[in-house]
N, C-alpha and C. Protein backbone atom coordinates (compact mmCIF):
# COMPACT_ATOMS: atom_id res chain seq x y z
N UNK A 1 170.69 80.11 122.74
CA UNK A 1 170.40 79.40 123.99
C UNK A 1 169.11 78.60 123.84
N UNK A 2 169.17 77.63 124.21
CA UNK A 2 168.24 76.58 124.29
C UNK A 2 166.95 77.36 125.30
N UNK A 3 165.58 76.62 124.52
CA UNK A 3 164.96 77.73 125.56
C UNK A 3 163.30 76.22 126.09
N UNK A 4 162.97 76.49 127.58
CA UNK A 4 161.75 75.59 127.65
C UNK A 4 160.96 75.86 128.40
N UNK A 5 159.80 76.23 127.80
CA UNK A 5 158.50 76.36 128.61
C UNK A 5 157.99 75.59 129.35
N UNK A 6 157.85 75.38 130.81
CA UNK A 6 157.13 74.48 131.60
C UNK A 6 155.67 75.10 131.82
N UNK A 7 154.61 74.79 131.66
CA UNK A 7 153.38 74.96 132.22
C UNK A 7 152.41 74.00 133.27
N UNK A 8 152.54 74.58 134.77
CA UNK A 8 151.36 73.86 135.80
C UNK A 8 150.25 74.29 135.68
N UNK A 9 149.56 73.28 135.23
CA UNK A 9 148.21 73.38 134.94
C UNK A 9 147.43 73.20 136.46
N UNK A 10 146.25 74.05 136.38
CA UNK A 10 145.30 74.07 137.78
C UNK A 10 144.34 75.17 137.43
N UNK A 11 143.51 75.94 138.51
CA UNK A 11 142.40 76.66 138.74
C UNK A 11 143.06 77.90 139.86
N UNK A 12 142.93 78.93 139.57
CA UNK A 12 143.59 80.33 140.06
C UNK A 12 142.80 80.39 141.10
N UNK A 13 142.42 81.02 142.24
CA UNK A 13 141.47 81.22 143.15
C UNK A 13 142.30 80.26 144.53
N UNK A 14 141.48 80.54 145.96
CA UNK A 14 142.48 80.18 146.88
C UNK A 14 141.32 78.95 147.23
N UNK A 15 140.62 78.82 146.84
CA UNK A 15 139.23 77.49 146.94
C UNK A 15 139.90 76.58 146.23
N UNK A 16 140.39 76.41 145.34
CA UNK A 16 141.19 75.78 144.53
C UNK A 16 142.68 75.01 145.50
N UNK A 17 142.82 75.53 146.08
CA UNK A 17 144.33 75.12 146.66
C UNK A 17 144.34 73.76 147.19
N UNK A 18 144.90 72.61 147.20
CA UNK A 18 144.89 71.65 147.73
C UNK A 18 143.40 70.50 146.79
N UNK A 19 143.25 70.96 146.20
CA UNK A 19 142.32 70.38 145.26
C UNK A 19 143.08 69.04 144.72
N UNK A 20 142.67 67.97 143.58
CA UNK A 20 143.68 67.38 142.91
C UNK A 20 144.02 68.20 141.45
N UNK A 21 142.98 69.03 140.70
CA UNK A 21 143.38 69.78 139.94
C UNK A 21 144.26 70.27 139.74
N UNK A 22 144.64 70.73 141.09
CA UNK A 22 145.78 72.07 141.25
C UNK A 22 146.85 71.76 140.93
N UNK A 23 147.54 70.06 140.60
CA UNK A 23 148.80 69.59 141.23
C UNK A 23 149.90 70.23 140.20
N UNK A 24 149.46 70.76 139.24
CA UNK A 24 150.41 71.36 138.35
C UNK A 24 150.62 72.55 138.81
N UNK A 25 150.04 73.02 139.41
CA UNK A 25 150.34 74.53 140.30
C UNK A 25 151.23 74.13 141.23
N UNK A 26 151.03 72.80 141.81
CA UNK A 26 152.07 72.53 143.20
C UNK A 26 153.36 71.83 142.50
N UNK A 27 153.86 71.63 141.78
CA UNK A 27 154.82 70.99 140.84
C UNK A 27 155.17 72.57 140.42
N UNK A 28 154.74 73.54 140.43
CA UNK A 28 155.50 74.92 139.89
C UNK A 28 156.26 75.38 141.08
N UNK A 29 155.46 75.71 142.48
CA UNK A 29 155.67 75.86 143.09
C UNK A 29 156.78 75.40 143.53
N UNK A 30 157.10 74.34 143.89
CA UNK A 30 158.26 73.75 143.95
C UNK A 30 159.44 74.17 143.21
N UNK A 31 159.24 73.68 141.66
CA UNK A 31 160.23 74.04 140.56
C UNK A 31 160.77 75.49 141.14
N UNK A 32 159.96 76.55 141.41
CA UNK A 32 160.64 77.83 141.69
C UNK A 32 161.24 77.84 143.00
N UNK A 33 160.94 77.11 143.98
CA UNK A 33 161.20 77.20 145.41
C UNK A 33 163.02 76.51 145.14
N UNK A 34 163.25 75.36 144.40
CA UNK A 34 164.38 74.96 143.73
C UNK A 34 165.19 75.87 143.12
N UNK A 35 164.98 76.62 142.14
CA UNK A 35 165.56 77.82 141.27
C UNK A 35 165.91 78.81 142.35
N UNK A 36 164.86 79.20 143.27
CA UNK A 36 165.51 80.39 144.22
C UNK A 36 166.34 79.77 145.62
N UNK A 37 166.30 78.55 145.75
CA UNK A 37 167.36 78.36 146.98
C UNK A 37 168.58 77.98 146.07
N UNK A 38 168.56 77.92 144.77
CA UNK A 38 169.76 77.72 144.25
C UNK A 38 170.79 78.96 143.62
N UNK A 39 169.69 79.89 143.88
CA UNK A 39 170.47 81.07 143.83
C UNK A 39 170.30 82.27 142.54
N UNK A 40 169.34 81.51 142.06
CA UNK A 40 169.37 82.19 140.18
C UNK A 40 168.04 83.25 140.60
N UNK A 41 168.51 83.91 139.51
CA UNK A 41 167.82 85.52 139.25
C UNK A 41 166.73 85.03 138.56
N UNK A 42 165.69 85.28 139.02
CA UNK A 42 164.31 84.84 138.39
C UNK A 42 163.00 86.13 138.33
N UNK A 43 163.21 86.67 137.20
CA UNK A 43 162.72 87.42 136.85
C UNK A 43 160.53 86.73 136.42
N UNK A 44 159.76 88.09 137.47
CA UNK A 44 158.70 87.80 137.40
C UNK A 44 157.41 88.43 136.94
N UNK A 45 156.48 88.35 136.04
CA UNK A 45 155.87 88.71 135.60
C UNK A 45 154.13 88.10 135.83
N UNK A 46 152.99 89.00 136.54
CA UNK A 46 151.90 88.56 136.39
C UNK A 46 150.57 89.47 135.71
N UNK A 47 149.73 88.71 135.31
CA UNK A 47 149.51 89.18 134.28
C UNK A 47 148.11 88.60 134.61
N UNK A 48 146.80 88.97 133.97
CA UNK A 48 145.24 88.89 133.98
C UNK A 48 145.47 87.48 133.46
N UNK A 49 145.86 86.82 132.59
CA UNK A 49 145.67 85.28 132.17
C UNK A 49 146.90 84.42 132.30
N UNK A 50 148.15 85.24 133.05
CA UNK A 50 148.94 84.64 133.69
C UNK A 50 149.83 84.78 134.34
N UNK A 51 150.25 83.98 135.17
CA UNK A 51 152.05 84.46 135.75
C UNK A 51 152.63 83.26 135.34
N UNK A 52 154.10 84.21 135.16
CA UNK A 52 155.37 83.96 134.58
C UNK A 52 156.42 83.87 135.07
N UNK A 53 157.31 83.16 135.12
CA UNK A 53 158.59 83.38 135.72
C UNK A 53 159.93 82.84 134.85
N UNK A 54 160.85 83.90 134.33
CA UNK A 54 161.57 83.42 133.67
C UNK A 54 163.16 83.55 134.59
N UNK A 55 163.88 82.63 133.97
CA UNK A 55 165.39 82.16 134.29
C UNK A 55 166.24 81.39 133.44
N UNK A 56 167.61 81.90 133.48
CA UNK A 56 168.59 81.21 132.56
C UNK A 56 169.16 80.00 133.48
N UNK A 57 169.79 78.97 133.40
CA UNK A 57 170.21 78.03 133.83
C UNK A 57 171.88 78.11 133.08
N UNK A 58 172.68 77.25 132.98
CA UNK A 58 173.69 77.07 132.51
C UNK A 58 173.68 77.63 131.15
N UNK A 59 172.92 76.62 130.21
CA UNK A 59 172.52 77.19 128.92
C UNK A 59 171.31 76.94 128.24
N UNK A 60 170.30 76.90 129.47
CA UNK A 60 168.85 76.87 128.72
C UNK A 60 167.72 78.35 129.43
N UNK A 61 167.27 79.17 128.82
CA UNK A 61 166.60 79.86 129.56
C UNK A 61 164.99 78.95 129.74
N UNK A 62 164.89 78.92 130.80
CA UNK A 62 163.09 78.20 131.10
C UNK A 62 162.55 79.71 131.40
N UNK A 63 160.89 78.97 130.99
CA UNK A 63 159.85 79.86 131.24
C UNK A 63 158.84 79.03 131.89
N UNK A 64 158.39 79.66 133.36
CA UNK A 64 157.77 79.00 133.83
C UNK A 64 156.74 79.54 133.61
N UNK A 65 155.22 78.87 133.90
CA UNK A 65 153.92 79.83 133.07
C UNK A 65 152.64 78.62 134.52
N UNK A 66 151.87 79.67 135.08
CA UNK A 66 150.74 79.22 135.50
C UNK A 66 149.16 80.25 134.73
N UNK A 67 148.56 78.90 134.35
CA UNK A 67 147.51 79.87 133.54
C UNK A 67 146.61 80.56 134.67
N UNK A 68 145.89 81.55 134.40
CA UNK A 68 144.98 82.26 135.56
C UNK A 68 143.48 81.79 134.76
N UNK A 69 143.33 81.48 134.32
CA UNK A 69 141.91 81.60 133.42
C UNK A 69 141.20 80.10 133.47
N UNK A 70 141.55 79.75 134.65
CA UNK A 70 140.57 78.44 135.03
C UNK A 70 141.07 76.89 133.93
N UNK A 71 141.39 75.89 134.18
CA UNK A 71 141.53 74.79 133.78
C UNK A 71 141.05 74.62 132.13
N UNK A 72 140.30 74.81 132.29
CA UNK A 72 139.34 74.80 130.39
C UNK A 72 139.60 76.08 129.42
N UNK A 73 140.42 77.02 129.80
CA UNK A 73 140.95 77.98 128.87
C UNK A 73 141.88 77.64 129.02
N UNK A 74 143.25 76.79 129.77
CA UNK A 74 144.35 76.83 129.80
C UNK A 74 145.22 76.70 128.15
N UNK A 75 144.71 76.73 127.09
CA UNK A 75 145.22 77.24 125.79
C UNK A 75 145.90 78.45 125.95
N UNK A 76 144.64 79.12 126.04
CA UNK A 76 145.06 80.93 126.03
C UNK A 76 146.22 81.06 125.88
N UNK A 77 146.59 81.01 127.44
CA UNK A 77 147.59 82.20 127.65
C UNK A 77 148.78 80.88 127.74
N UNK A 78 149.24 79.56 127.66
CA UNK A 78 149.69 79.11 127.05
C UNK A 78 150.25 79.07 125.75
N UNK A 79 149.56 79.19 124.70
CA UNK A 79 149.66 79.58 123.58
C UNK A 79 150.31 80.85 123.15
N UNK A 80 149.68 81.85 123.80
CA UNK A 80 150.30 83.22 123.88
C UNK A 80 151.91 83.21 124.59
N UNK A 81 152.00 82.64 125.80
CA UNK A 81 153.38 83.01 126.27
C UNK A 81 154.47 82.28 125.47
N UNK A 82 154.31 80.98 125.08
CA UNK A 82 154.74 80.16 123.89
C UNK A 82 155.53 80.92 122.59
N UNK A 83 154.35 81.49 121.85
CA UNK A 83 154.35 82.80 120.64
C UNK A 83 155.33 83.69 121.26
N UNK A 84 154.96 84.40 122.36
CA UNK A 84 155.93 86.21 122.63
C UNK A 84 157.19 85.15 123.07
N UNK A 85 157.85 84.10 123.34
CA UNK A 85 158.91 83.65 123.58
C UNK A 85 159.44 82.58 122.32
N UNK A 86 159.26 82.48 120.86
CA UNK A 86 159.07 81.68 120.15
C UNK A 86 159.51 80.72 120.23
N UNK A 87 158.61 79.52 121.32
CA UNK A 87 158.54 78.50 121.92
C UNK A 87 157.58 77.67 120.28
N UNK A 88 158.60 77.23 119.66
CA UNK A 88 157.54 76.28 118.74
C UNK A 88 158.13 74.85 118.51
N UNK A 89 159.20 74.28 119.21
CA UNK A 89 160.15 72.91 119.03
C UNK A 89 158.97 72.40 120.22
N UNK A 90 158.79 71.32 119.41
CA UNK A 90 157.71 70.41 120.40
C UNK A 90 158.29 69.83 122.10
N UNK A 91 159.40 69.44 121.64
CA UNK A 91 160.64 69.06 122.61
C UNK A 91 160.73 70.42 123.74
N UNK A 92 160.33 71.40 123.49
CA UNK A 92 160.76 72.74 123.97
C UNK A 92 159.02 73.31 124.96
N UNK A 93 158.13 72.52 124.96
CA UNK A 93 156.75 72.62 125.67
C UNK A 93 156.52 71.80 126.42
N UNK A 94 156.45 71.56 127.82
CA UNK A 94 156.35 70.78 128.52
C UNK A 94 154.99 70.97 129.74
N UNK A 95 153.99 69.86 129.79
CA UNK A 95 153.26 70.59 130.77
C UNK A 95 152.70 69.58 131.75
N UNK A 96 152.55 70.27 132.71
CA UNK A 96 152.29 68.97 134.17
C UNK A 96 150.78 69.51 134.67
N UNK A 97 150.39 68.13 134.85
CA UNK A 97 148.97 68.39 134.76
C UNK A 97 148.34 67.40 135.49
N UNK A 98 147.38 67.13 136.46
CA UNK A 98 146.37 65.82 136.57
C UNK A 98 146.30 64.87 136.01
N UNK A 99 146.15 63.78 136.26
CA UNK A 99 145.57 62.40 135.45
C UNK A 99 144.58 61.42 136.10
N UNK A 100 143.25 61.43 135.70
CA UNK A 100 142.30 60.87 136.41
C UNK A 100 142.14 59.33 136.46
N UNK A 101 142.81 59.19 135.02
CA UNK A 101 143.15 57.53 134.23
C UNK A 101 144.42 57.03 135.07
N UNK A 102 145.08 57.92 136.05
CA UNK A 102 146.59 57.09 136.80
C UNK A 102 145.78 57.19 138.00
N UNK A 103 146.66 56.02 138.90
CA UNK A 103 146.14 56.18 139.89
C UNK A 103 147.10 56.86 141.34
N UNK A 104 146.40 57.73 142.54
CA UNK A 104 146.84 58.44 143.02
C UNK A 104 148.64 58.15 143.21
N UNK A 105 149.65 58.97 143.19
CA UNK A 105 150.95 57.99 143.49
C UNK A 105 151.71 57.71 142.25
N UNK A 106 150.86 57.70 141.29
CA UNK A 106 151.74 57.42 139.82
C UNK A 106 152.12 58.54 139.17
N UNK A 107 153.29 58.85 138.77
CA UNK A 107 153.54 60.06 137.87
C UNK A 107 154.30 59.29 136.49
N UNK A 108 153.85 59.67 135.44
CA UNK A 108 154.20 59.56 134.31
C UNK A 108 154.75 60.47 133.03
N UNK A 109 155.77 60.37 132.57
CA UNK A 109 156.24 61.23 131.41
C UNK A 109 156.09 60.74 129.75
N UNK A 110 155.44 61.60 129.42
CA UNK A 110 154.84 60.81 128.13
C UNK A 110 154.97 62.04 127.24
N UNK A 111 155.51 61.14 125.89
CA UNK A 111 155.06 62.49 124.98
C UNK A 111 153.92 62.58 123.91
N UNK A 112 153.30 63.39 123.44
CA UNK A 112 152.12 63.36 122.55
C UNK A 112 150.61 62.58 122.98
N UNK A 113 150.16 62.33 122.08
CA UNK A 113 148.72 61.82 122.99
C UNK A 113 147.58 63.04 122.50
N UNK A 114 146.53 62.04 122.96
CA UNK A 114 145.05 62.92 123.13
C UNK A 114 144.76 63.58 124.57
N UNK A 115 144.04 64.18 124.15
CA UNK A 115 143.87 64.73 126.09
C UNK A 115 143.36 63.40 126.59
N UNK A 116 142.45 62.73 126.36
CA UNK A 116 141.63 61.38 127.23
C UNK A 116 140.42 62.30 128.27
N UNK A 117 140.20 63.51 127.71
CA UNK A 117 138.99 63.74 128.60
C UNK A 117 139.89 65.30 129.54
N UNK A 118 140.98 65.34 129.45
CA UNK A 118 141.08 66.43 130.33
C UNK A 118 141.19 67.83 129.99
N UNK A 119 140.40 68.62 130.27
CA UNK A 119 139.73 70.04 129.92
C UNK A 119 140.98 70.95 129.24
N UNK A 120 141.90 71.21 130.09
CA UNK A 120 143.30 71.90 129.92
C UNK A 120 143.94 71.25 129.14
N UNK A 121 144.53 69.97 128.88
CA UNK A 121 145.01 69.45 127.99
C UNK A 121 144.41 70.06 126.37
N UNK A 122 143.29 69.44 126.81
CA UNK A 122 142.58 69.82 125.16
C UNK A 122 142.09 70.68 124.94
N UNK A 123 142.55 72.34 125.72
CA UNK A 123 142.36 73.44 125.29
C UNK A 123 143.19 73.38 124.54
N UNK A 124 144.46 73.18 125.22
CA UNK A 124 146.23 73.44 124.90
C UNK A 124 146.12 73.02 123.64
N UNK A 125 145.99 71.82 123.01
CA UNK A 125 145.60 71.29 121.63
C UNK A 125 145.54 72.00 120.98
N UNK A 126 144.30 72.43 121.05
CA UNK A 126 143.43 73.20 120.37
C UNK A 126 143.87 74.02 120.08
N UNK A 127 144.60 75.37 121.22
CA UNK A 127 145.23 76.86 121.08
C UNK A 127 146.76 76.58 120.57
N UNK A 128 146.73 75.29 120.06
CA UNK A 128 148.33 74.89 119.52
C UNK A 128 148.05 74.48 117.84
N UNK A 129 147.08 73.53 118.01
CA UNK A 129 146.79 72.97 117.02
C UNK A 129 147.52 71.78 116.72
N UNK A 130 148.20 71.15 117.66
CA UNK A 130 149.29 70.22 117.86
C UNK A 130 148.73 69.83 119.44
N UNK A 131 149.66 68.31 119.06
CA UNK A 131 149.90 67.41 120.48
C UNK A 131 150.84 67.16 120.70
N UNK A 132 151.48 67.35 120.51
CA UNK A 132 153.24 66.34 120.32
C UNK A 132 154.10 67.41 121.36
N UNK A 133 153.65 67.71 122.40
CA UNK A 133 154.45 68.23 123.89
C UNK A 133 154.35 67.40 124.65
N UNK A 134 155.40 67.49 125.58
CA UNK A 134 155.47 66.78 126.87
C UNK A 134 154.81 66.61 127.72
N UNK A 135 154.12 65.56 128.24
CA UNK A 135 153.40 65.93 129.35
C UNK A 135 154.00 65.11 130.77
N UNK A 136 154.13 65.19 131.93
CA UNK A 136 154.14 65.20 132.73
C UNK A 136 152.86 65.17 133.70
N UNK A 137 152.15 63.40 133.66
CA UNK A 137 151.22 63.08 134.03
C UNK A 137 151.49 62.90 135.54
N UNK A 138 150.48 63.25 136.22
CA UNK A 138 150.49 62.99 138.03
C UNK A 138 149.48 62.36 138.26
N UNK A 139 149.48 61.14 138.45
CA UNK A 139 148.03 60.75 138.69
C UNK A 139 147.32 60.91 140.37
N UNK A 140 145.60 60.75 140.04
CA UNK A 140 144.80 61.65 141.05
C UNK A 140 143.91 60.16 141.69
N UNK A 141 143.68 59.70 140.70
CA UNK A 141 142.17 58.58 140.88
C UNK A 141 142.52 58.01 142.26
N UNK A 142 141.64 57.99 143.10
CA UNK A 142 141.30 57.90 144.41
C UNK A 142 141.07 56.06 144.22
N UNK A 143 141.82 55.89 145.66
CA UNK A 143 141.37 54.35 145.67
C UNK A 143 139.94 53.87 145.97
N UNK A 144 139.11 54.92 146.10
CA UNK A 144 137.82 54.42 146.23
C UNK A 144 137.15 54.40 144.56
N UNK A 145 137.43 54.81 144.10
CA UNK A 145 136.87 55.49 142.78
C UNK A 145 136.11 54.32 141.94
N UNK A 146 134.61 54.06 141.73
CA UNK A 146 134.00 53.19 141.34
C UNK A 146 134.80 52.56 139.86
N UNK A 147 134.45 51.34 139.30
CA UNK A 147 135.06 51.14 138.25
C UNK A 147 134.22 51.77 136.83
N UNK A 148 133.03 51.85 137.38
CA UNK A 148 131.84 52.62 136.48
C UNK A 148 131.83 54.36 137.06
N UNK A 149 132.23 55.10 136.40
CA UNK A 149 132.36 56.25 137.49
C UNK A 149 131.24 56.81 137.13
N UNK A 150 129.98 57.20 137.68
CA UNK A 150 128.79 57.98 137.35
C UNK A 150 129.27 59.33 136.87
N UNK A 151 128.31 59.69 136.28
CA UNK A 151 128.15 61.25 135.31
C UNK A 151 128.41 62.17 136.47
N UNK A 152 129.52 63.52 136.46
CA UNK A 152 130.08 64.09 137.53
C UNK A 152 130.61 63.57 138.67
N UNK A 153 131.27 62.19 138.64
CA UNK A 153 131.98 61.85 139.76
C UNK A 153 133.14 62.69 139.83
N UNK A 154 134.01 62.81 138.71
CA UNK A 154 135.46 62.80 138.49
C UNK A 154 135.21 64.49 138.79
N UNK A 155 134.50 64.97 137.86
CA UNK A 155 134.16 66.43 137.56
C UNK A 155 134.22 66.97 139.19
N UNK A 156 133.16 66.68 140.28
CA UNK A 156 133.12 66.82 141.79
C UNK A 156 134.52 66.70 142.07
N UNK A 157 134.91 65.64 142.03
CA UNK A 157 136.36 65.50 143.04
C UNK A 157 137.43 65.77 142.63
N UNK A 158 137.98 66.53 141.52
CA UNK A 158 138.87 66.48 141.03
C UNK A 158 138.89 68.28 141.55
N UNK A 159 137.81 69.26 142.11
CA UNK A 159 137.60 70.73 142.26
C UNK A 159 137.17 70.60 144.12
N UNK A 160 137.54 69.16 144.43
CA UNK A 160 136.89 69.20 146.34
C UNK A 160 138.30 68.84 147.17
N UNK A 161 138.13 69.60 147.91
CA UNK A 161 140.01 69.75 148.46
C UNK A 161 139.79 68.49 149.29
N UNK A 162 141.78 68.23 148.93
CA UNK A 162 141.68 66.65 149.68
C UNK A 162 142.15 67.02 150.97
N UNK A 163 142.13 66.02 152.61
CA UNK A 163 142.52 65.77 153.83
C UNK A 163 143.31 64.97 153.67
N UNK A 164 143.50 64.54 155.34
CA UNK A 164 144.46 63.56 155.23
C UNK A 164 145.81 63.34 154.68
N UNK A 165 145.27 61.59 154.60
CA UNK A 165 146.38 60.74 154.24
C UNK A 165 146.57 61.22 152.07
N UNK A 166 144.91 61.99 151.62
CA UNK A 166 145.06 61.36 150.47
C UNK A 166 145.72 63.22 150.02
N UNK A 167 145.84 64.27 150.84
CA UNK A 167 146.48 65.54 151.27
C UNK A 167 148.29 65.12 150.95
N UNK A 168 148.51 64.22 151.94
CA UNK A 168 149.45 64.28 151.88
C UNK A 168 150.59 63.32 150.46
N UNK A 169 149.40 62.08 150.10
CA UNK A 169 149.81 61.78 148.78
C UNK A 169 150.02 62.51 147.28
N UNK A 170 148.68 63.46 147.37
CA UNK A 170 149.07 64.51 146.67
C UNK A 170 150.49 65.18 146.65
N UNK A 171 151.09 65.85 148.20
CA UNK A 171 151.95 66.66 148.15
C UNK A 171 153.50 66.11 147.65
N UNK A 172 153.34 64.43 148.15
CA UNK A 172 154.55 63.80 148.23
C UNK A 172 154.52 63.48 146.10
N UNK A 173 153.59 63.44 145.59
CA UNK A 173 153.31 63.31 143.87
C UNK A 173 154.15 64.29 143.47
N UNK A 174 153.25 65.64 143.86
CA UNK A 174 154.18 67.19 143.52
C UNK A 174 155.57 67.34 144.03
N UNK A 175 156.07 66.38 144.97
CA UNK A 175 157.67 66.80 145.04
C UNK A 175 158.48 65.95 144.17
N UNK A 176 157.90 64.71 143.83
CA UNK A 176 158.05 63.63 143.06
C UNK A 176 158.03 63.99 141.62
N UNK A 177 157.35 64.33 141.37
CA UNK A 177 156.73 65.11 139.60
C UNK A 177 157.80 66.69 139.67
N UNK A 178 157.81 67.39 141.08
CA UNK A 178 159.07 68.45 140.43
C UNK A 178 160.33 67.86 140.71
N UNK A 179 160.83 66.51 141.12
CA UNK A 179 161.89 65.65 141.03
C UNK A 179 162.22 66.01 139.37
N UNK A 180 161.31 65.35 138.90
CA UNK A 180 161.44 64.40 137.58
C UNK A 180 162.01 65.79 136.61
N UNK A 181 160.89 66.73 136.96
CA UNK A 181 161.19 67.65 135.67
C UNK A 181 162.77 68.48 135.89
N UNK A 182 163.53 67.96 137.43
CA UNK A 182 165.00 69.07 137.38
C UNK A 182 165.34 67.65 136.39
N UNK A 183 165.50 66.67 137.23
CA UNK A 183 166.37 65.20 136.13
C UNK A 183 166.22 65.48 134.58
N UNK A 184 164.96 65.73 134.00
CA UNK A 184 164.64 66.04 132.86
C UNK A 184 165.36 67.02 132.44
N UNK A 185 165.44 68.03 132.79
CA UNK A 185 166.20 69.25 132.54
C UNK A 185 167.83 69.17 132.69
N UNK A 186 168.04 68.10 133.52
CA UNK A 186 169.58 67.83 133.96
C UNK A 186 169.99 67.02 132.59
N UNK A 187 169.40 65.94 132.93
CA UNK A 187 169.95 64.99 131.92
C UNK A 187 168.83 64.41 130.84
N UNK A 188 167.81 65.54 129.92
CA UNK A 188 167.15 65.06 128.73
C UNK A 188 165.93 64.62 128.96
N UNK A 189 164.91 65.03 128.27
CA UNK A 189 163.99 64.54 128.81
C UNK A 189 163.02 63.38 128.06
N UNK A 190 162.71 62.05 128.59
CA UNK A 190 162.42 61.07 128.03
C UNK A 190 161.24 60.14 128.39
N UNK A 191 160.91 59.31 128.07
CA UNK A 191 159.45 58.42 128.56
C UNK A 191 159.78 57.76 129.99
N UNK A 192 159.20 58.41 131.37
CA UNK A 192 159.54 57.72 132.25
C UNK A 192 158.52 57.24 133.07
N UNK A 193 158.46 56.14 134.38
CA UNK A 193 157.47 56.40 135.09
C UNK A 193 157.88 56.05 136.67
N UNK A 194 157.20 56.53 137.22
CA UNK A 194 157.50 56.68 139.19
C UNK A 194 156.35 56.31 139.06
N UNK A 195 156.46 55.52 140.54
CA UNK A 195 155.41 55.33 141.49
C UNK A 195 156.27 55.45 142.73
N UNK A 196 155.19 56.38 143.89
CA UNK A 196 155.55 56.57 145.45
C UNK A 196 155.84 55.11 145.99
N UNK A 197 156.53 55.41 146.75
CA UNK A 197 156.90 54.18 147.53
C UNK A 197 157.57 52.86 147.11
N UNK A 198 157.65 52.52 145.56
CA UNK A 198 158.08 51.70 144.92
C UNK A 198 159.64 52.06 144.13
């Protein structure tokens, strides 16, 4: 059986919630809220550096994985749940995450790459030793966002919970971004890109 690790990347803690960080946590959320109104047995596991949730589909078992160990260790226990499930086909790692370089509204599917600056990404690297996984970019960058961004702009707002209108762009990204990854899973997964409203 075909087997694929999804990982939402974010920050564990309830200060964290609604952040733009988090949006890979809210793209999980979803993904499972999908799996259980559809009826499948989803077996769950949590754990000090993570929770887990596994399920068979037709003929792929997924593993869903949120890291607990804050944004900048997200290697760890990535790496680890990867290994105890021998998750090593590049095609077979997939992870949804922030993008400070897109702007709010854009979600993008890309494969391989450098992190470009983002903490979790380039743990994952690192605790892989490889790039060549999926990512599932959501972009965050605020329409105010200077074109020179001063030292800790991004760092501040990317951990300061959003309101509003820019609340609810977030949420409509995360239903948009767990769109993409059932299509992906339905029918293959490949270089794509959305934008809201367009």
């Amino acid at each position: 059986m075909n087997k694929i690790l999804i990982a939402g990347l974010g920050n564990p803690g309830k200060q964290y919630k609604n952040t733009p960080h988090n949006i890979g946590f809210e793209v999980l959320d979803r993904l499972l809220e999908a799996f259980e109104n559809g009826g499948g047995a989803i077996k769950e596991t949590h754990a000090r550096e993570a929770a887990v949730w596994e399920l068979s589909t037709e003929n792929t078992k997924l593993i869903l994985v949120k890291p607990l160990l804050y944004m900048n260790l997200s290697g760890i226990p990535v790496s680890r749940v990867a290994k105890s499930h021998e998750i090593d086909e590049s095609n077979s790692l997939w992870i949804v995450h922030d993008d400070v370089d897109l702007d709010a509204g854009v979600i993008k599917v890309k494969k391989g790459g450098r992190s470009a600056g983002h903490k979790g990404v380039e743990n994952i690297i690192k605790a892989l030793g490889k790039n060549d996984f999926w990512r599932f970019r959501a972009g965050i960058r605020p329409a105010d966002s200077p074109a020179k961004r001063p030292p800790g702009f991004m760092e501040e707002f990317v951990t300061k919970k959003l309101l509003g209108e820019d609340l609810k762009t977030m949420r409509k990204s995360a239903d948009v971004c767990a769109e993409m990854v059932l299509e992906s899973l339905e029918n293959g997964i490949r270089n794509k890109k959305r934008i809201l409203g367009v």
